[in-house]
Protein backbone atom coordinates (compact mmCIF):
# COMPACT_ATOMS: atom_id res chain seq x y z
CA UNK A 1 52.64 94.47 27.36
CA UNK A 2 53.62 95.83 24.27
CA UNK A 3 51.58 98.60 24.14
CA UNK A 4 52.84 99.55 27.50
CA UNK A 5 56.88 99.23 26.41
CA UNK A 6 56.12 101.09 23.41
CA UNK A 7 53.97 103.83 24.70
CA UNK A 8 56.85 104.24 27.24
CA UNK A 9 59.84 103.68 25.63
CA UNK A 10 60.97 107.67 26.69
CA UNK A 11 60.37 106.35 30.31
CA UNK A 12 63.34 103.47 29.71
CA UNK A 13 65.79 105.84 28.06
CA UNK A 14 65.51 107.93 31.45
CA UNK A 15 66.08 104.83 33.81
CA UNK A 16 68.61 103.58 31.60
CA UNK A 17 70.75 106.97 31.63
CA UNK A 18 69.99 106.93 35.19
CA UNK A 19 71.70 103.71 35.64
CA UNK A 20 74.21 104.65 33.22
CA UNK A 21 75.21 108.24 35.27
CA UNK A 22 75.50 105.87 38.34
CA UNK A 23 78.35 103.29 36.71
CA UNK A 24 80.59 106.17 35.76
CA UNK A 25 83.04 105.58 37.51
CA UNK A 26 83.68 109.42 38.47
CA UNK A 27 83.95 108.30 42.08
CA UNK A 28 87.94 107.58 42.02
CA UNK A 29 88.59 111.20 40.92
CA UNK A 30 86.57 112.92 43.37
CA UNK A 31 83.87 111.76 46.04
CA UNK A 32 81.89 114.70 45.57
CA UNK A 33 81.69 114.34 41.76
CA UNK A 34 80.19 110.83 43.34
CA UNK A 35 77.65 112.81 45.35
CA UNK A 36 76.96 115.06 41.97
CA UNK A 37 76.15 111.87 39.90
CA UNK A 38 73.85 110.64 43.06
CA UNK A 39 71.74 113.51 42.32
CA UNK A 40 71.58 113.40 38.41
CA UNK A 41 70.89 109.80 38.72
CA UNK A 42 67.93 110.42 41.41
CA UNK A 43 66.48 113.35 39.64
CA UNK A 44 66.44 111.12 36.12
CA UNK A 45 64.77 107.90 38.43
CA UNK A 46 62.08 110.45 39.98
CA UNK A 47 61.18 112.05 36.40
CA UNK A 48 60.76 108.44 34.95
CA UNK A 49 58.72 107.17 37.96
CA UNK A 50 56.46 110.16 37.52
CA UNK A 51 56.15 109.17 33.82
CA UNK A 52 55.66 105.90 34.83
CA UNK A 53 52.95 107.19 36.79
CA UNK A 54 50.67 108.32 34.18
CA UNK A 55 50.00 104.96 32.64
CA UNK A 56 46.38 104.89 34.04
CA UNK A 57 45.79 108.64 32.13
CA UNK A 58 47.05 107.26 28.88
CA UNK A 59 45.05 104.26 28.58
CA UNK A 60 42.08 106.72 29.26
CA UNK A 61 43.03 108.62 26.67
CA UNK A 62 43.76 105.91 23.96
CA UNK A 63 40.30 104.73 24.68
CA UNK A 64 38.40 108.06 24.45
CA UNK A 65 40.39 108.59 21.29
CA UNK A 66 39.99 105.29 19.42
CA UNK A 67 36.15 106.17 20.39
CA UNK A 68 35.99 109.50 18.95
CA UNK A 69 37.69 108.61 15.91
CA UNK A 70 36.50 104.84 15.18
CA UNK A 71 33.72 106.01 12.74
CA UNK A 72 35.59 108.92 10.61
CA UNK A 73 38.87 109.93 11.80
CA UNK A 74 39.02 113.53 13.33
CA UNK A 75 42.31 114.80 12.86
CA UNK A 76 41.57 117.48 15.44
CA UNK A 77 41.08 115.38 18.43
CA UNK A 78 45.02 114.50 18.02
CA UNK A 79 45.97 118.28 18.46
CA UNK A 80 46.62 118.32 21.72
CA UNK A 81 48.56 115.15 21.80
CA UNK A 82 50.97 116.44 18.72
CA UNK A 83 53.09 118.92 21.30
CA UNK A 84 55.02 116.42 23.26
CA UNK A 85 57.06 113.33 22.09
CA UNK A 86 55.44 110.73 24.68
CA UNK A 87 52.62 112.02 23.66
CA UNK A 88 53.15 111.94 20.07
CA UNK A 89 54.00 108.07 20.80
CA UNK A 90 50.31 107.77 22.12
CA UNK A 91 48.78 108.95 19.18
CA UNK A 92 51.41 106.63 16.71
CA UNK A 93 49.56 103.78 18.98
CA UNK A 94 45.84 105.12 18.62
CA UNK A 95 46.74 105.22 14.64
CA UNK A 96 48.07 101.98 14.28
CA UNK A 97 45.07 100.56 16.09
CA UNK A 98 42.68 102.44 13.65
CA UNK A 99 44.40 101.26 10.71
CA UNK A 100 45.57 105.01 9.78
CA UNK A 101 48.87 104.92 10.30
CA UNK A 102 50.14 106.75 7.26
CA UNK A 103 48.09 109.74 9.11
CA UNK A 104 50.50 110.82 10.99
CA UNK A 105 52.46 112.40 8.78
CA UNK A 106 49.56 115.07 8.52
CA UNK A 107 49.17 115.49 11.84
CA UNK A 108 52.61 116.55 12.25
CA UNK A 109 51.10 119.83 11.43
CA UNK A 110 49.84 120.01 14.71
CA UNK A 111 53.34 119.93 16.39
CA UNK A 112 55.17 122.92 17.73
CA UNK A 113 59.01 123.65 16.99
CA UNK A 114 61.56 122.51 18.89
CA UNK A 115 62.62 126.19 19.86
CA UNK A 116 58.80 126.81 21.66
CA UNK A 117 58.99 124.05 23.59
CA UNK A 118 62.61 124.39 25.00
CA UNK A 119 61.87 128.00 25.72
CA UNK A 120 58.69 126.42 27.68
CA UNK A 121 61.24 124.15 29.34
CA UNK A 122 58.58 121.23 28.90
CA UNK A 123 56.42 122.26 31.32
CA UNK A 124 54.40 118.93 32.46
CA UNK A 125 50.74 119.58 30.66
CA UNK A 126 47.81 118.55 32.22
CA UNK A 127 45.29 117.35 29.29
CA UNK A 128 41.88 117.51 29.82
CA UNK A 129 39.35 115.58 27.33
CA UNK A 130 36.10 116.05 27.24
CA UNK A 131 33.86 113.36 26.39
CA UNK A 132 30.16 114.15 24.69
CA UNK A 133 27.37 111.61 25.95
CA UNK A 134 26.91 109.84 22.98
CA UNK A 135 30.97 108.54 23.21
CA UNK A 136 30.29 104.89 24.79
CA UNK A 137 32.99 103.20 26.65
CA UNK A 138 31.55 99.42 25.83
CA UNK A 139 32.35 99.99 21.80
CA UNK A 140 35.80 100.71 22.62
CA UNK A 141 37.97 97.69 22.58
């Protein structure tokens, strides 16, 4: 359970500032300000559901990269995790669990500048991870 609040913590923030854009009370000025903050508020509850929605993909991924790195940690296989901040919250989690967390301080190498990814607009990333056939899924716990 903890794992899960902290991994999505980002996924809160956006149901909370959905709720929050709903108790304005901007109703009593204008009804269709009302109707405006209906649509903020909807748009904020879809992105965090489809957050939400990617649990079953990050627990995949924690696993394949506590296995890849349980022997001698790879900073490489955390590249690809470095761009995005829930992302970046995955791979605090995979460090703690190895014991490396004063780690991520180097890996912040890996991470792109702000500027990059607002020009991208934070484009949802689909990461792929290949896994080599000596990777077992019973040694990870």
């Amino acid at each position: 359970m903890r794992r899960f609040l902290f991994i999505n913590i980002y996924n809160f923030i956006l149901v909370m500032a959905g709720i929050f854009v709903l108790l304005l009370p901007f109703y009593k000025i204008n009804k269709y300000i009302f109707i405006a903050q209906a649509v903020i508020a909807l748009y904020l509850f879809i992105t965090a559901r489809n957050l939400f929605a990617t649990w079953h993909d990050k627990k995949v991924k924690i696993d394949i990269l506590l296995g890849k790195n349980r022997d001698e940690f790879r900073p490489d296989t955390f590249e690809v995790f470095m761009q995005y901040p829930c992302s970046r919250l995955l791979v605090r989690h995979v460090l703690s669990k190895l014991g490396k967390s004063n780690e991520y301080k180097n890996l912040l190498k890996f991470k792109r500048p702000l500027i990059e990814n607002i020009i991208e607009g934070y484009k949802p990333v689909k990461t792929v991870v290949f896994i080599n056939e000596n990777f077992k899924k019973d040694e990870v716990s």
